[in-house]
C-alpha atoms as a PDB file:
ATOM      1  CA  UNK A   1     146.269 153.463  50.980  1.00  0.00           C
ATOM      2  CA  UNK A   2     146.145 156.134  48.649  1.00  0.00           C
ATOM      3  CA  UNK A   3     144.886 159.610  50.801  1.00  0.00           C
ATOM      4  CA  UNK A   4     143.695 161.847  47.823  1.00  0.00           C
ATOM      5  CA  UNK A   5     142.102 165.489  48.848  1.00  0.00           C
ATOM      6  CA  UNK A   6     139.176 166.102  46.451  1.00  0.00           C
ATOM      7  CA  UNK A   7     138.065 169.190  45.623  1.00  0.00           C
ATOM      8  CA  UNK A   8     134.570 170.200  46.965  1.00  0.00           C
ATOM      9  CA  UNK A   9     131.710 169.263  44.825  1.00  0.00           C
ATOM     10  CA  UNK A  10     129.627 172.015  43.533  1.00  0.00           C
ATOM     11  CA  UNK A  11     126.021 171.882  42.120  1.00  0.00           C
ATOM     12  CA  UNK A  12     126.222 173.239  38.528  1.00  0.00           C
ATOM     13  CA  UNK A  13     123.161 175.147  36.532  1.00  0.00           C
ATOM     14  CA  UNK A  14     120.851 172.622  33.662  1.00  0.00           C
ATOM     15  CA  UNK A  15     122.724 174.768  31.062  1.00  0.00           C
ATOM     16  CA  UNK A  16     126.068 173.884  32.475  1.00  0.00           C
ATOM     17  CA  UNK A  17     125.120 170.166  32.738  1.00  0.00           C
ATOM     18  CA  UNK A  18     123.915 170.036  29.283  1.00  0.00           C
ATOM     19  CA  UNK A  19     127.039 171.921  28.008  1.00  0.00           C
ATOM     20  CA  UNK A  20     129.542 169.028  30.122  1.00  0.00           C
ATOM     21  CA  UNK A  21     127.354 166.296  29.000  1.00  0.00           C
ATOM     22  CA  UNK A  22     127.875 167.282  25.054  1.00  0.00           C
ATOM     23  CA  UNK A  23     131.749 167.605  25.756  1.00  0.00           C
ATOM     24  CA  UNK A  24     132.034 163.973  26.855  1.00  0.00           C
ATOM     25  CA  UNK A  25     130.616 162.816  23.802  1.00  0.00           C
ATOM     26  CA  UNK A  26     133.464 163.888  21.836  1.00  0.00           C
ATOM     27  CA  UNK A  27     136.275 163.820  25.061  1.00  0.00           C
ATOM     28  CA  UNK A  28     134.640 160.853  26.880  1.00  0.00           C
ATOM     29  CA  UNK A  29     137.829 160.408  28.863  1.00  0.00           C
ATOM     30  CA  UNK A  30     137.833 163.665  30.088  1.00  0.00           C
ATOM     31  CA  UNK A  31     138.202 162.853  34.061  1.00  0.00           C
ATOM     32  CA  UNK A  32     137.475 166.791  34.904  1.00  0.00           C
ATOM     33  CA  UNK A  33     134.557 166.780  33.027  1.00  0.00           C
ATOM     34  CA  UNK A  34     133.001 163.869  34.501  1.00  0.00           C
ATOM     35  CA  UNK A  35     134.218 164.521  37.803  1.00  0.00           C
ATOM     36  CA  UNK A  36     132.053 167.749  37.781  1.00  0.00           C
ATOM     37  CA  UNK A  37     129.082 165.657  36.760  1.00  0.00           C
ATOM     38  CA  UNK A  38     129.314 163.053  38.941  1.00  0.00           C
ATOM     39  CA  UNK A  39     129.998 165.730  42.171  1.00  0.00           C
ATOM     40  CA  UNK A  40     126.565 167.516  40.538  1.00  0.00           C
ATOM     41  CA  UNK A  41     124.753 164.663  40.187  1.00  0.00           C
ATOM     42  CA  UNK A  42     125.438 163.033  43.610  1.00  0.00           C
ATOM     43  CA  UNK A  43     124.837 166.760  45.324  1.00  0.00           C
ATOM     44  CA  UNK A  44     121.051 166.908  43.777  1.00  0.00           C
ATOM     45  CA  UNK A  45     120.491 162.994  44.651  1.00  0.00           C
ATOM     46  CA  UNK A  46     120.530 162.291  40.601  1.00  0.00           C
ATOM     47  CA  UNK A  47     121.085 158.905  41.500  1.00  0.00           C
ATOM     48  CA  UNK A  48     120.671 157.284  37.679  1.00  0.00           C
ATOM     49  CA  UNK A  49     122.807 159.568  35.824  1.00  0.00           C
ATOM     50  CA  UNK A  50     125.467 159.195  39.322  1.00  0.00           C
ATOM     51  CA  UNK A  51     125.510 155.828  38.666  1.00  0.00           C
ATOM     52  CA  UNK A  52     125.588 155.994  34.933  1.00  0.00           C
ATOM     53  CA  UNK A  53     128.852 157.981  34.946  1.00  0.00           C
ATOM     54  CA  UNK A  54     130.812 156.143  37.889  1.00  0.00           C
ATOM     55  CA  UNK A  55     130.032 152.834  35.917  1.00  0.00           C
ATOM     56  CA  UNK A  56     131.287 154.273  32.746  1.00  0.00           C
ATOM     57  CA  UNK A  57     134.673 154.950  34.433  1.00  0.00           C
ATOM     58  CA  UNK A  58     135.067 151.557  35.531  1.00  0.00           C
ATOM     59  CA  UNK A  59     133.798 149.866  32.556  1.00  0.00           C
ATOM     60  CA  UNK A  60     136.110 152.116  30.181  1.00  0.00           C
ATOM     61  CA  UNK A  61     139.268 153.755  32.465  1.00  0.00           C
ATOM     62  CA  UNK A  62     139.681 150.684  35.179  1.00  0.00           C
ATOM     63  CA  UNK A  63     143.175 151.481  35.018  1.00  0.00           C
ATOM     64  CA  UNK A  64     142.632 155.285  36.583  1.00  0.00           C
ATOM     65  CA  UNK A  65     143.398 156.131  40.144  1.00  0.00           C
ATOM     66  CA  UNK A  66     140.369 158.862  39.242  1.00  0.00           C
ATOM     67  CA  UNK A  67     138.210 155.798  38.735  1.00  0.00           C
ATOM     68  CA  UNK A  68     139.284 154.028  41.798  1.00  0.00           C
ATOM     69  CA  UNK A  69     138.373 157.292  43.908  1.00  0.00           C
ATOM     70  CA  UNK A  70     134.841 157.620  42.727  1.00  0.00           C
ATOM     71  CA  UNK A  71     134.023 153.811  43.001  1.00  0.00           C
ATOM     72  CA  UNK A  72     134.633 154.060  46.615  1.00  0.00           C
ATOM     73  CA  UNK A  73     131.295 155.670  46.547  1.00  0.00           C
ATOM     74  CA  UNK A  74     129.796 152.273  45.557  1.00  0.00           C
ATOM     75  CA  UNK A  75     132.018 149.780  48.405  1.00  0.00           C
ATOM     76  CA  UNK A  76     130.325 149.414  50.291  1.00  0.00           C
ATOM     77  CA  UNK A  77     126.659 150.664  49.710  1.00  0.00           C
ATOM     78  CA  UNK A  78     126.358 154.383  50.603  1.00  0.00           C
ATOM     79  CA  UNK A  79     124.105 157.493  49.773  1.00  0.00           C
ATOM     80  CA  UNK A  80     121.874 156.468  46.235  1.00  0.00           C
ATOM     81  CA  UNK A  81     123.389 153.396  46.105  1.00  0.00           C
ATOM     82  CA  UNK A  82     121.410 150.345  46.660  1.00  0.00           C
ATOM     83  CA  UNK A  83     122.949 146.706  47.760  1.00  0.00           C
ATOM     84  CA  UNK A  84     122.086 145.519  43.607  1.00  0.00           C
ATOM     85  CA  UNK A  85     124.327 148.484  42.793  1.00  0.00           C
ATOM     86  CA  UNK A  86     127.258 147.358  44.988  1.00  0.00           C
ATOM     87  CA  UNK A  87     126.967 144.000  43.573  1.00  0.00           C
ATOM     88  CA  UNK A  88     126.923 145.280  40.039  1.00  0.00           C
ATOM     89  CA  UNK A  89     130.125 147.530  40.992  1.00  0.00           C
ATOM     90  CA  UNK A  90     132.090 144.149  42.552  1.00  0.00           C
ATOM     91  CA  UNK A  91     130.893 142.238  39.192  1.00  0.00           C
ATOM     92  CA  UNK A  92     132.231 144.570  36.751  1.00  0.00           C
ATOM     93  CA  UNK A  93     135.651 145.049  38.801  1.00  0.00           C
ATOM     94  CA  UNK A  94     135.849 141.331  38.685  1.00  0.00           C
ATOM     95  CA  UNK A  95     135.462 141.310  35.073  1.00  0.00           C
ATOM     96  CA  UNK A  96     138.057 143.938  34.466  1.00  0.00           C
ATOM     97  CA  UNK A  97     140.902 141.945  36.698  1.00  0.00           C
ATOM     98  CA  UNK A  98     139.953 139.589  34.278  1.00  0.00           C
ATOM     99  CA  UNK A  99     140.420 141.154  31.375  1.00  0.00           C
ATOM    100  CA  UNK A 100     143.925 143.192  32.718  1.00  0.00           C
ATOM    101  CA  UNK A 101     145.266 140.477  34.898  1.00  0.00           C
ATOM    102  CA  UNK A 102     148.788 141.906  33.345  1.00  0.00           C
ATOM    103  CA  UNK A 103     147.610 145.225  34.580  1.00  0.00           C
ATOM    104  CA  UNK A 104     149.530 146.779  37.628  1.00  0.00           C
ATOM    105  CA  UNK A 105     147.155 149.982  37.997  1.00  0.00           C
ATOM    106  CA  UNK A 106     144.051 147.964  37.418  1.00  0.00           C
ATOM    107  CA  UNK A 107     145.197 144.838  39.972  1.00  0.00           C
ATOM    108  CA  UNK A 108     145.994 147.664  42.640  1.00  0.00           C
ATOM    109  CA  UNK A 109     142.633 149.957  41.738  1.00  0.00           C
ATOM    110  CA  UNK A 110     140.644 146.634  42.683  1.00  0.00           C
ATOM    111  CA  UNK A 111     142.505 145.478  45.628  1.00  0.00           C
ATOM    112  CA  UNK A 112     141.616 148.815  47.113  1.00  0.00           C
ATOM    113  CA  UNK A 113     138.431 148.849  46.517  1.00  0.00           C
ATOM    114  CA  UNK A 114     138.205 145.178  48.159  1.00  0.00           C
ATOM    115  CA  UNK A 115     140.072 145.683  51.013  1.00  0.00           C
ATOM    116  CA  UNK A 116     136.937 146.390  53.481  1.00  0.00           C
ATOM    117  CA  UNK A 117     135.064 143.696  52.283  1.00  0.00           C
ATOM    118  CA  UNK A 118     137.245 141.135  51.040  1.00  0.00           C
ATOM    119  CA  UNK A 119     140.929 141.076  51.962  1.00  0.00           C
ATOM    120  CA  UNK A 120     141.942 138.053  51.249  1.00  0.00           C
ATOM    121  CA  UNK A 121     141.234 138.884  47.469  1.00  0.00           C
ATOM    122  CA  UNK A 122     142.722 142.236  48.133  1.00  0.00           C
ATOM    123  CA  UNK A 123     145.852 140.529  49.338  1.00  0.00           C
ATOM    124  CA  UNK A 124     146.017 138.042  46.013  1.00  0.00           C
ATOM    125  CA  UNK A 125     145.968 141.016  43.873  1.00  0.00           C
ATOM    126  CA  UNK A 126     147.893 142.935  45.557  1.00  0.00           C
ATOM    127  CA  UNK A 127     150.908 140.150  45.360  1.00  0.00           C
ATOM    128  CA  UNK A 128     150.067 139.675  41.642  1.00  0.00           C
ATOM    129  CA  UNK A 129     150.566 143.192  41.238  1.00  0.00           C
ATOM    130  CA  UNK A 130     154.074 143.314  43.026  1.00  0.00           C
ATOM    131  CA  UNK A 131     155.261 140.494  40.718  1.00  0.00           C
ATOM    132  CA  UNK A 132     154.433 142.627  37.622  1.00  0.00           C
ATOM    133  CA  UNK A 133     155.525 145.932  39.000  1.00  0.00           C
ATOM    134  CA  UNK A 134     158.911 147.251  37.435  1.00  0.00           C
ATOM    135  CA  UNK A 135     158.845 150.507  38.490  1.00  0.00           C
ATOM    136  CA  UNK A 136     157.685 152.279  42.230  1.00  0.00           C
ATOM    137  CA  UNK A 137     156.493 150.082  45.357  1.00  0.00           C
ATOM    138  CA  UNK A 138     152.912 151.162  45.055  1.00  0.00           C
ATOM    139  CA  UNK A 139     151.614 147.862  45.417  1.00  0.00           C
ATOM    140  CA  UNK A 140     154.038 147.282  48.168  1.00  0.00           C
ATOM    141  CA  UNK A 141     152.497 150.144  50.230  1.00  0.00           C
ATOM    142  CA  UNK A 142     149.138 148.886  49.737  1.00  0.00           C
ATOM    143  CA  UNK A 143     150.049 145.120  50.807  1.00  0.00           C
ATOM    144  CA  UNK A 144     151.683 146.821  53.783  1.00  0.00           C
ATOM    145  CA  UNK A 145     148.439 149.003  54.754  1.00  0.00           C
ATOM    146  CA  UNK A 146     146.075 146.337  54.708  1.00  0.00           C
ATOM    147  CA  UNK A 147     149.150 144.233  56.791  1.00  0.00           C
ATOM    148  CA  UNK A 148     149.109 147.367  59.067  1.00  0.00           C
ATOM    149  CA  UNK A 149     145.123 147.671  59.489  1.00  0.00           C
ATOM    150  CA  UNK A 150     145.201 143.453  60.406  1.00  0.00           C
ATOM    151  CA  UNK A 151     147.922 143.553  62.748  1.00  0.00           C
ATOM    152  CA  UNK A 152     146.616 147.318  64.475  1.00  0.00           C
ATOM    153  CA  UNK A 153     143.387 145.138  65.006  1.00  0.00           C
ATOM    154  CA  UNK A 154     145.077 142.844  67.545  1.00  0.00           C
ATOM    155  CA  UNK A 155     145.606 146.159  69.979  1.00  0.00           C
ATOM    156  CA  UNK A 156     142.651 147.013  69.332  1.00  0.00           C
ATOM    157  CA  UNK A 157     140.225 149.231  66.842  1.00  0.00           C
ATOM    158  CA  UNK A 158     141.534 147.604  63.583  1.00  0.00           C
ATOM    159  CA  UNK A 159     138.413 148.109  60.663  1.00  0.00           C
ATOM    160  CA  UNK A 160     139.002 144.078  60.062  1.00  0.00           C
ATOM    161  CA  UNK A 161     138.518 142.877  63.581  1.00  0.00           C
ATOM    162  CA  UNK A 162     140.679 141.408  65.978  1.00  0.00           C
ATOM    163  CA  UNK A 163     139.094 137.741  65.622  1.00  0.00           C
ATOM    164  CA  UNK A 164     138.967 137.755  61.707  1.00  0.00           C
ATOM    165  CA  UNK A 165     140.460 135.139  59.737  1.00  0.00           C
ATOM    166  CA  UNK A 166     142.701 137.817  57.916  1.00  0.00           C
ATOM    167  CA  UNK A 167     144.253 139.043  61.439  1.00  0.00           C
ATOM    168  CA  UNK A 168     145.156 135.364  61.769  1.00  0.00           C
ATOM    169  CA  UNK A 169     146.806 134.888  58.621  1.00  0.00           C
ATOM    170  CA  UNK A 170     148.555 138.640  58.667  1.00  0.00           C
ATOM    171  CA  UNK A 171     150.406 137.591  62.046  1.00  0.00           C
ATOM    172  CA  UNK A 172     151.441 134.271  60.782  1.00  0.00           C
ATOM    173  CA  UNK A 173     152.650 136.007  57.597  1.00  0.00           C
ATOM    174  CA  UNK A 174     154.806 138.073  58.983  1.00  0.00           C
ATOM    175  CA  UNK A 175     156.132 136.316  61.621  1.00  0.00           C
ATOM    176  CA  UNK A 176     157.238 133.855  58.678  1.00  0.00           C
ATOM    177  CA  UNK A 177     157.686 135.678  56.238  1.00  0.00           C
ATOM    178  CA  UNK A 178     161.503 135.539  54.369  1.00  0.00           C
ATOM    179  CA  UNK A 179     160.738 139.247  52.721  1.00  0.00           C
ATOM    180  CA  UNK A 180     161.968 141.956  55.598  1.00  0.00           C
ATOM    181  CA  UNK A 181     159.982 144.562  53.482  1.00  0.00           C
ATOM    182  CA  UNK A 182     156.770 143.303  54.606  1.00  0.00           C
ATOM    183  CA  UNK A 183     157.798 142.844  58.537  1.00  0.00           C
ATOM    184  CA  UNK A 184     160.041 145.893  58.254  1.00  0.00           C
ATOM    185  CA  UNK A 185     157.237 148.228  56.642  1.00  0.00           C
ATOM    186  CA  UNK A 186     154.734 146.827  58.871  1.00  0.00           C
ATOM    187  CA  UNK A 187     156.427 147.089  62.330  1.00  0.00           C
ATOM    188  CA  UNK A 188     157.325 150.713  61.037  1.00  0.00           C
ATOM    189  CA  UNK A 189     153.951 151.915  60.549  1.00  0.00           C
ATOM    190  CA  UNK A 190     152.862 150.098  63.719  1.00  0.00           C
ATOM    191  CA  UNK A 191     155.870 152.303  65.544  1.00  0.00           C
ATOM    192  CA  UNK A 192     154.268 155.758  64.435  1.00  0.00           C
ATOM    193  CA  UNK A 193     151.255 156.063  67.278  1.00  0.00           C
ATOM    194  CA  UNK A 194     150.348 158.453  69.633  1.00  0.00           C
ATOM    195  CA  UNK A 195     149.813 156.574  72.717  1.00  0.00           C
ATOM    196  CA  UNK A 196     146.398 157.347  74.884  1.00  0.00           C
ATOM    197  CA  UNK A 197     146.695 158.129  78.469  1.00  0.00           C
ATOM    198  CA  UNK A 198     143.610 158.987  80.426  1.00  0.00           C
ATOM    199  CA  UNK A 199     143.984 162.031  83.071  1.00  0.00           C
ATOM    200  CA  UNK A 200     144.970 160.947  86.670  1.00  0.00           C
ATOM    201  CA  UNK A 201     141.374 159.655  88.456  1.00  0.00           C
ATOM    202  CA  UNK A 202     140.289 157.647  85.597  1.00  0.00           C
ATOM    203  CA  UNK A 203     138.869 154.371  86.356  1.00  0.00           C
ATOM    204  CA  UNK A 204     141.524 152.001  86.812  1.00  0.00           C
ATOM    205  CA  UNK A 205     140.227 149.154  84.585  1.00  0.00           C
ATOM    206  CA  UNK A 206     139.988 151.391  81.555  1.00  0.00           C
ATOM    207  CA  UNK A 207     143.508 153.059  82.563  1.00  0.00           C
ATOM    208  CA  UNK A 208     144.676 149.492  82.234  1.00  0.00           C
ATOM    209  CA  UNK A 209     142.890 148.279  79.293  1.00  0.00           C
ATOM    210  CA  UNK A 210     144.694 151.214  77.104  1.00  0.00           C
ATOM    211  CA  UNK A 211     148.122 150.525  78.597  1.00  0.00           C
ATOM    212  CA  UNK A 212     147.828 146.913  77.482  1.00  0.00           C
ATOM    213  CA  UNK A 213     146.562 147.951  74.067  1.00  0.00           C
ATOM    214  CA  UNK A 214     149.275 150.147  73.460  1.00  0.00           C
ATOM    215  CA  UNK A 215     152.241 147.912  75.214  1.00  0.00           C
ATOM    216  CA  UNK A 216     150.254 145.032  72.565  1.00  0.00           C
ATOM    217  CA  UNK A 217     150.940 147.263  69.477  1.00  0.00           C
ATOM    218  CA  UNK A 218     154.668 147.756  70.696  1.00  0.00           C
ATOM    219  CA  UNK A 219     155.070 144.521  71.252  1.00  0.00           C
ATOM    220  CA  UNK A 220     153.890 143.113  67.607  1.00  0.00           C
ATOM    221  CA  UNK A 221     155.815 146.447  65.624  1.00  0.00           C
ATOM    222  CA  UNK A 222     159.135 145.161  67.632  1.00  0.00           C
ATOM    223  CA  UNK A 223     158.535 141.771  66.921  1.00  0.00           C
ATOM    224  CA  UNK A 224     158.250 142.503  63.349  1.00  0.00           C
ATOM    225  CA  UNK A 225     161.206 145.073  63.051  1.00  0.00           C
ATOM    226  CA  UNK A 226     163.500 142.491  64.626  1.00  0.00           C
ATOM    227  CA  UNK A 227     162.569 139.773  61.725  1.00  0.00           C
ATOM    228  CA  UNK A 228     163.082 142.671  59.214  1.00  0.00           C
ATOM    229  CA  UNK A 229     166.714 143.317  60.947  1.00  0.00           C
ATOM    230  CA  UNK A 230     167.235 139.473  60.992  1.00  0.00           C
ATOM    231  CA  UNK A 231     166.418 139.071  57.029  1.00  0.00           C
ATOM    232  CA  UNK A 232     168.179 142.328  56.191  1.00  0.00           C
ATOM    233  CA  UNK A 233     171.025 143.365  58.604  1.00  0.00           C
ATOM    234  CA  UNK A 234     172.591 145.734  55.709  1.00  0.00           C
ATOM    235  CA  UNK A 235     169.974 147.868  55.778  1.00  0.00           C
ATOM    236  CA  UNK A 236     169.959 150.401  58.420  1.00  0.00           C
ATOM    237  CA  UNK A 237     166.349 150.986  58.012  1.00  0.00           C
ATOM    238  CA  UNK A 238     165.039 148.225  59.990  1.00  0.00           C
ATOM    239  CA  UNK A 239     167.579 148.733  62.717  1.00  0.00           C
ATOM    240  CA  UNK A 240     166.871 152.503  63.212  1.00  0.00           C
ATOM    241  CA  UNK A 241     163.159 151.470  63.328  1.00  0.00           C
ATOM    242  CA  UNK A 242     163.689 149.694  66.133  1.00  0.00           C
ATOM    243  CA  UNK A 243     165.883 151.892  68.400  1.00  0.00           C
ATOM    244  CA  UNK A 244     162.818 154.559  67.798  1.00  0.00           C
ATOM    245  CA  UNK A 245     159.986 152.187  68.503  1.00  0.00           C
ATOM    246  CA  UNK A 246     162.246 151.019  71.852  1.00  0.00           C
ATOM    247  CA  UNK A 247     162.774 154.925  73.055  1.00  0.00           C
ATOM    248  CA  UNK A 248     159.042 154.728  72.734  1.00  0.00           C
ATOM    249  CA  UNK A 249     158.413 152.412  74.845  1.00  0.00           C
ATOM    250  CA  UNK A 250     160.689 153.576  77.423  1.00  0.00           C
ATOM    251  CA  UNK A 251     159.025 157.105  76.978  1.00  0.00           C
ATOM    252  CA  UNK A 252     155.443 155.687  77.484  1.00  0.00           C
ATOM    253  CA  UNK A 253     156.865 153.640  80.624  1.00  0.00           C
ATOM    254  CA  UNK A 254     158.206 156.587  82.126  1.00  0.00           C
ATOM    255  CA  UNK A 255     155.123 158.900  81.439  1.00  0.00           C
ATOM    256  CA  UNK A 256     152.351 156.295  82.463  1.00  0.00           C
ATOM    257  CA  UNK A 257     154.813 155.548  85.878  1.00  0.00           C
ATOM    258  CA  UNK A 258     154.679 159.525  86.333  1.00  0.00           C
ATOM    259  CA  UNK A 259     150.496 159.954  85.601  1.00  0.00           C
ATOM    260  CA  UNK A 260     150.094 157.138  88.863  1.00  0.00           C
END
């Protein structure tokens, strides 16, 4: 999913605000503009004219990644936003998939903005997006991270939950699935972790609980990267993959064996 640094939000002075509120009315789709009023707005608890702004961006630029970022502020409710207003926000997102079904930028703005609270619909726009997409994998990469945050859940601390419906249907997707870009991106995200290990003269139980968590992920990202190497022995991606994620392994065997 899309990691975007913002730059901090500053309070501006009633003259300022005034000046940035006239430019809009002839540059409306001026994103620096209203990015400084929505940062000023949100820092003095302005929660009307907040609102009034983020809405604006998804009613009239659905298709920016700028909109995307400052809707996040509405999923789900935060700071000066009310459950009505996170309602609202779904509503009018809904209405613009509807209106730019044909829209790649607009079908992946709205699956990411779904994802935490419904991925199943995140998923279904997702794939609609990758069938329209002719250039770049971006909604690829954001079928695989929601894939990835499912399938982390099952070793534990996944944001979906290891007993949700969507962790179920993940695993049986991509231990079916004919496309080795979805097991083969997934198993290779799962491979990048940096295992725990508690200091020597931790409890037991929780020594063991983390061992199992982590032997767990290794054992679904291998599973994964040998379907991708089965669907796709040409490419060496899948392959190398694997022979990292099994050093790995043997690495985190050897240093657990040396911490008892």
């Amino acid at each position: 999913m899309m990691r975007i640094q913002e730059p901090q939000p500053v309070s501006v002075k009633p003259e300022e605000v005034e000046r940035l509120e006239k430019s809009l009315l002839k540059e409306p789709k001026d994103e620096a503009i209203r990015g400084k009023l929505i940062a000023h707005y949100y820092l003095n608890a302005d929660a009307d004219n907040y609102k009034r702004h983020v809405f604006w961006l998804i009613d009239n630029l659905p298709e920016s990644v700028f909109t995307c970022r400052k809707s996040m502020g509405l999923f789900p409710r935060a700071l000066l936003v009310t459950p009505q207003d996170s309602e609202r926000a779904k509503m009018r997102w809904h209405q613009q998939v509807s209106a730019h079904g044909d829209s790649v930028p607009v079908l992946i703005n709205a699956a990411i903005l779904f994802a935490p609270v419904d991925p199943f619909l995140s998923e279904r726009w997702l794939i609609q997006a990758r069938k329209l997409e002719t250039a770049g994998d971006r909604a690829l990469r954001e079928l695989v991270h929601i894939y990835h945050g499912a399938t982390y859940g099952v070793a534990g601390g996944a944001w979906i939950g290891t007993e949700s419906a969507f962790c179920t249907h993940v695993r049986q997707v991509l231990v079916s699935t004919n496309d080795a870009q979805f097991a083969g991106r997934v198993g290779q995200a799962m491979s990048f972790f940096q295992a725990l290990h508690f200091p020597t003269g931790s409890p037991q139980a929780q020594h063991d609980e983390v061992l199992m968590q982590n032997l767990a992920r290794i054992a679904l990202a291998e599973s994964y990267l040998k379907r991708a190497v089965a669907l796709d022995f040409a490419n060496p991606r899948w392959q190398l993959a694997l022979t990292h994620l099994q050093q790995t392994k043997t690495d985190y065997l050897r240093a657990e064996k040396r911490l008892k």
